[in-house]
N, C-alpha and C. Protein backbone atom coordinates (compact mmCIF):
# COMPACT_ATOMS: atom_id res chain seq x y z
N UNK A 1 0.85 -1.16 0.00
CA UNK A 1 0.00 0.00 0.00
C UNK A 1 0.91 1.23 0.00
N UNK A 2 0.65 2.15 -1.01
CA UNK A 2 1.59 3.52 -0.83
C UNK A 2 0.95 4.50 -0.44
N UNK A 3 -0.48 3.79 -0.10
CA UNK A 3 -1.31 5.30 0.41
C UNK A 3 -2.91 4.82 0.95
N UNK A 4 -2.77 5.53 2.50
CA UNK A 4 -3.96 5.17 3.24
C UNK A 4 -4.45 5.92 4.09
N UNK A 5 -5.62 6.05 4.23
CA UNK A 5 -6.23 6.94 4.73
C UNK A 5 -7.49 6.57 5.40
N UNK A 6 -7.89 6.20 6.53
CA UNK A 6 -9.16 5.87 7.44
C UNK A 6 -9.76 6.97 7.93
N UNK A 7 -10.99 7.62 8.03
CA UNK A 7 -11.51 8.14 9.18
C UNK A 7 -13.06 7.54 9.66
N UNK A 8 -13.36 7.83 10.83
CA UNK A 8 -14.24 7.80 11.39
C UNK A 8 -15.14 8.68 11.84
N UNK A 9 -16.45 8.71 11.88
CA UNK A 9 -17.84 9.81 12.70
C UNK A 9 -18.76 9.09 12.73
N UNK A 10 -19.57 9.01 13.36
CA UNK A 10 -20.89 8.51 14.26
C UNK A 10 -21.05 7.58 13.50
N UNK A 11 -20.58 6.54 13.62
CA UNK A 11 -20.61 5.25 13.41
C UNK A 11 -20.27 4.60 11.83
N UNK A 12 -19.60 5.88 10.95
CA UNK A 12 -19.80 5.95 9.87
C UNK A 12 -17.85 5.87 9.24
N UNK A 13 -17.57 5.19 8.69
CA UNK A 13 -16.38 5.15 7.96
C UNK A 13 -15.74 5.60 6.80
N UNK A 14 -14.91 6.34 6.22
CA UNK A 14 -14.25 6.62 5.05
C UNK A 14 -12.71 6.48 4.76
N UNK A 15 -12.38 5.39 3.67
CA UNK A 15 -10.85 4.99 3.08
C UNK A 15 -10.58 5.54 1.83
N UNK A 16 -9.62 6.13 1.96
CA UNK A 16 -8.92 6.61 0.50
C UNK A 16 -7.63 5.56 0.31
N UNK A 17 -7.54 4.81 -0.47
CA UNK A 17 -5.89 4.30 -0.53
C UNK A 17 -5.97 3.62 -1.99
N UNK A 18 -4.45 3.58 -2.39
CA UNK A 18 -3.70 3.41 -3.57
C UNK A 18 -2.86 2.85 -3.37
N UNK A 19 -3.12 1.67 -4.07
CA UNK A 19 -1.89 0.29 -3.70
C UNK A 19 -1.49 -0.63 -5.52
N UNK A 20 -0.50 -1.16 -5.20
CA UNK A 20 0.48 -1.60 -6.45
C UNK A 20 -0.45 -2.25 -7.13
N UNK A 21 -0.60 -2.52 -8.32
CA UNK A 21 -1.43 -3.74 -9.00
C UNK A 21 -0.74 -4.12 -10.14
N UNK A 22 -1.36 -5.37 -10.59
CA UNK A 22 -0.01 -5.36 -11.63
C UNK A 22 -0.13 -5.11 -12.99
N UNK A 23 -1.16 -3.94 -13.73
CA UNK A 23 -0.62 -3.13 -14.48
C UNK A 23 -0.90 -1.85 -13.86
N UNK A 24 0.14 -1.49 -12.94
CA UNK A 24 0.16 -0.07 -12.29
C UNK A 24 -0.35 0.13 -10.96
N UNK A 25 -0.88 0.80 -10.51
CA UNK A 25 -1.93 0.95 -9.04
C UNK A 25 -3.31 0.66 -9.23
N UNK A 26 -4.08 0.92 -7.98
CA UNK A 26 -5.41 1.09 -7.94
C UNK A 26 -5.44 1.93 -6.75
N UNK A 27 -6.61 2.84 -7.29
CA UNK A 27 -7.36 4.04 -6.54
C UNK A 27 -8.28 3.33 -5.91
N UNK A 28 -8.73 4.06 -4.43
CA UNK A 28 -10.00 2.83 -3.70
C UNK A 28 -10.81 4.28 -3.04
N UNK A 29 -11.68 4.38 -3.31
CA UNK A 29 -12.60 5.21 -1.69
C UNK A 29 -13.52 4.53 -1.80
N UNK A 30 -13.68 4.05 -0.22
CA UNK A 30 -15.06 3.70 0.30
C UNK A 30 -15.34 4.49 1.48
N UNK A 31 -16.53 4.35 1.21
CA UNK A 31 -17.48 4.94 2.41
C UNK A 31 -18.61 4.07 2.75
N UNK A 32 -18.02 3.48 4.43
CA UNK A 32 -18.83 2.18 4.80
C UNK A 32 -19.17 1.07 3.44
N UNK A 33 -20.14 0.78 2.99
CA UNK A 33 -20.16 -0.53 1.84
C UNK A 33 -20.11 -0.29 0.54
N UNK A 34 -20.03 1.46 0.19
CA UNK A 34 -19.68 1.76 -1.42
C UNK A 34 -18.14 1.62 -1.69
N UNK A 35 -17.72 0.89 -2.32
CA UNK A 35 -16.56 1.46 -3.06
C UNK A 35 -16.22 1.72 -4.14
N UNK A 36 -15.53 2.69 -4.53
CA UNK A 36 -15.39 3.21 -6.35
C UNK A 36 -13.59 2.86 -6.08
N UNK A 37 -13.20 1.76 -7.37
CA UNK A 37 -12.02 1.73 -7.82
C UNK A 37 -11.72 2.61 -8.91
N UNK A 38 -10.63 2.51 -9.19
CA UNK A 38 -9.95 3.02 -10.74
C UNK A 38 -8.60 2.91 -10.63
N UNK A 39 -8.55 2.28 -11.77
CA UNK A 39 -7.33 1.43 -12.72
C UNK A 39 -6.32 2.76 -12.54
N UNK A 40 -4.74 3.09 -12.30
CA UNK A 40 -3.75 4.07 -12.50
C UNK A 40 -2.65 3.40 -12.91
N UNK A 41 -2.33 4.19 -14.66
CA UNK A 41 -1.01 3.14 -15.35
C UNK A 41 0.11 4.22 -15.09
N UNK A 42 0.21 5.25 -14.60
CA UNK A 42 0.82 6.35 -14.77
C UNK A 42 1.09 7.21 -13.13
N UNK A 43 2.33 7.25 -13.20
CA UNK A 43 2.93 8.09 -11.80
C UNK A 43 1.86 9.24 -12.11
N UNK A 44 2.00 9.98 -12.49
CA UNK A 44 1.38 11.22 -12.69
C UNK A 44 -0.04 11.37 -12.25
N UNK A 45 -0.66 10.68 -12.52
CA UNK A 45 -2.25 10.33 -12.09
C UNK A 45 -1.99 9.88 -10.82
N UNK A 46 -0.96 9.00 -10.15
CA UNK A 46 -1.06 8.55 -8.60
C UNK A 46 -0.83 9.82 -7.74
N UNK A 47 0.16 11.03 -8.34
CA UNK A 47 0.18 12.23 -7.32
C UNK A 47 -0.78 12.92 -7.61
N UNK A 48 -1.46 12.67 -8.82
CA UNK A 48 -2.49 13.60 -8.89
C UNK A 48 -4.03 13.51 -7.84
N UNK A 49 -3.98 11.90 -7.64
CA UNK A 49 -5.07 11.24 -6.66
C UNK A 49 -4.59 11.39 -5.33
N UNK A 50 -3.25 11.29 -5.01
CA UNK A 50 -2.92 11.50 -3.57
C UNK A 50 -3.28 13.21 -3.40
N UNK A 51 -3.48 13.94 -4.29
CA UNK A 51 -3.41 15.28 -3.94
C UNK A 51 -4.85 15.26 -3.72
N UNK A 52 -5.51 14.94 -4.62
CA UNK A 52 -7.15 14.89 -4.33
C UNK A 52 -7.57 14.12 -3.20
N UNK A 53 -7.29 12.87 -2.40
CA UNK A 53 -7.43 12.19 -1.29
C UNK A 53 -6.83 13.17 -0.27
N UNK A 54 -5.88 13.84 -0.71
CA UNK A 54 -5.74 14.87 0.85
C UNK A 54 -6.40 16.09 1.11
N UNK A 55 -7.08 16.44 -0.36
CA UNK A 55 -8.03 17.36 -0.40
C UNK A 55 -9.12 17.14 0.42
N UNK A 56 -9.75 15.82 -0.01
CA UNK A 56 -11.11 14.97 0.57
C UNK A 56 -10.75 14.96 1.82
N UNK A 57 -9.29 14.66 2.09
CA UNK A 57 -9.48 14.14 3.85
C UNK A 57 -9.14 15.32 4.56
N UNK A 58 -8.82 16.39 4.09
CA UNK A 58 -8.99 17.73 4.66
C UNK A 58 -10.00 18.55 4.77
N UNK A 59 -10.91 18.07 4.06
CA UNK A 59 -12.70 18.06 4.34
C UNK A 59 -13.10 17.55 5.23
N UNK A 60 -12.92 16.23 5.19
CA UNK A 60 -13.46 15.21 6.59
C UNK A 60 -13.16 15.39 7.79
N UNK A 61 -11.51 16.29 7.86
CA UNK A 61 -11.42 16.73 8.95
C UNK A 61 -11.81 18.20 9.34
N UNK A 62 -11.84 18.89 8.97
CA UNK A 62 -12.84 20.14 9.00
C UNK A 62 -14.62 19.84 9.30
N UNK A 63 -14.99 18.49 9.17
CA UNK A 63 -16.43 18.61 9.50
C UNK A 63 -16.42 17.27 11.06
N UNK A 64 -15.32 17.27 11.18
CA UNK A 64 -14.88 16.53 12.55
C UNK A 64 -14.68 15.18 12.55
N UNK A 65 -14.16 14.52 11.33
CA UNK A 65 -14.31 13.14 11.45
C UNK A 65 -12.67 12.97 11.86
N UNK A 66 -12.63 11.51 12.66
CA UNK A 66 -11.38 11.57 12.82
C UNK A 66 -10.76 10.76 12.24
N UNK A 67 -9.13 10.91 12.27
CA UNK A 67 -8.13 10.07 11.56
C UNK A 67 -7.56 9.04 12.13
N UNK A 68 -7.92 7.73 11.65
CA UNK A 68 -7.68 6.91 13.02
C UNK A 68 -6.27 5.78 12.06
N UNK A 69 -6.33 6.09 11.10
CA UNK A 69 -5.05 5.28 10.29
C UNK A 69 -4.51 6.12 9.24
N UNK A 70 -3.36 5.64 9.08
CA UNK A 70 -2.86 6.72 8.07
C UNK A 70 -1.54 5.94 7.38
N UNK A 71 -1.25 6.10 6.38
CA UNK A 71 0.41 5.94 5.16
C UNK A 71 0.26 6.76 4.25
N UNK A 72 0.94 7.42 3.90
CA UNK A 72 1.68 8.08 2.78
C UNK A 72 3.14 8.17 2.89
């Protein structure tokens, strides 16, 4: 995994992470039982998603959810 991200609020969960696959990475957010993947063949698109996952999780923490795991 090169990139993870957990938080928690009232009983409610959200993961951002991006891990090796073997043509390239995969993008993950779930929230509790949704998850949206997407395929990444290209460095460029992985900093471009880590920038957007820290965007998102700098939202989540601004509306009080907390950070209970973390890698980058």
């Amino acid at each position: 995994m090169i990139f993870t991200k957990t938080f928690a609020a009232e009983g409610q969960t959200r993961q951002f992470t991006i891990e090796h696959a073997h043509s390239g990475w995969v993008a993950r957010e779930q929230h509790d039982r949704s998850i949206r993947t997407s395929p990444i063949r290209d460095w460029g698109h992985v900093e471009a998603t880590i920038a957007l996952f820290e965007l998102k999780a700098s939202a989540l923490r601004d509306q009080g959810w907390a950070e209970i795991s973390t890698t980058a």
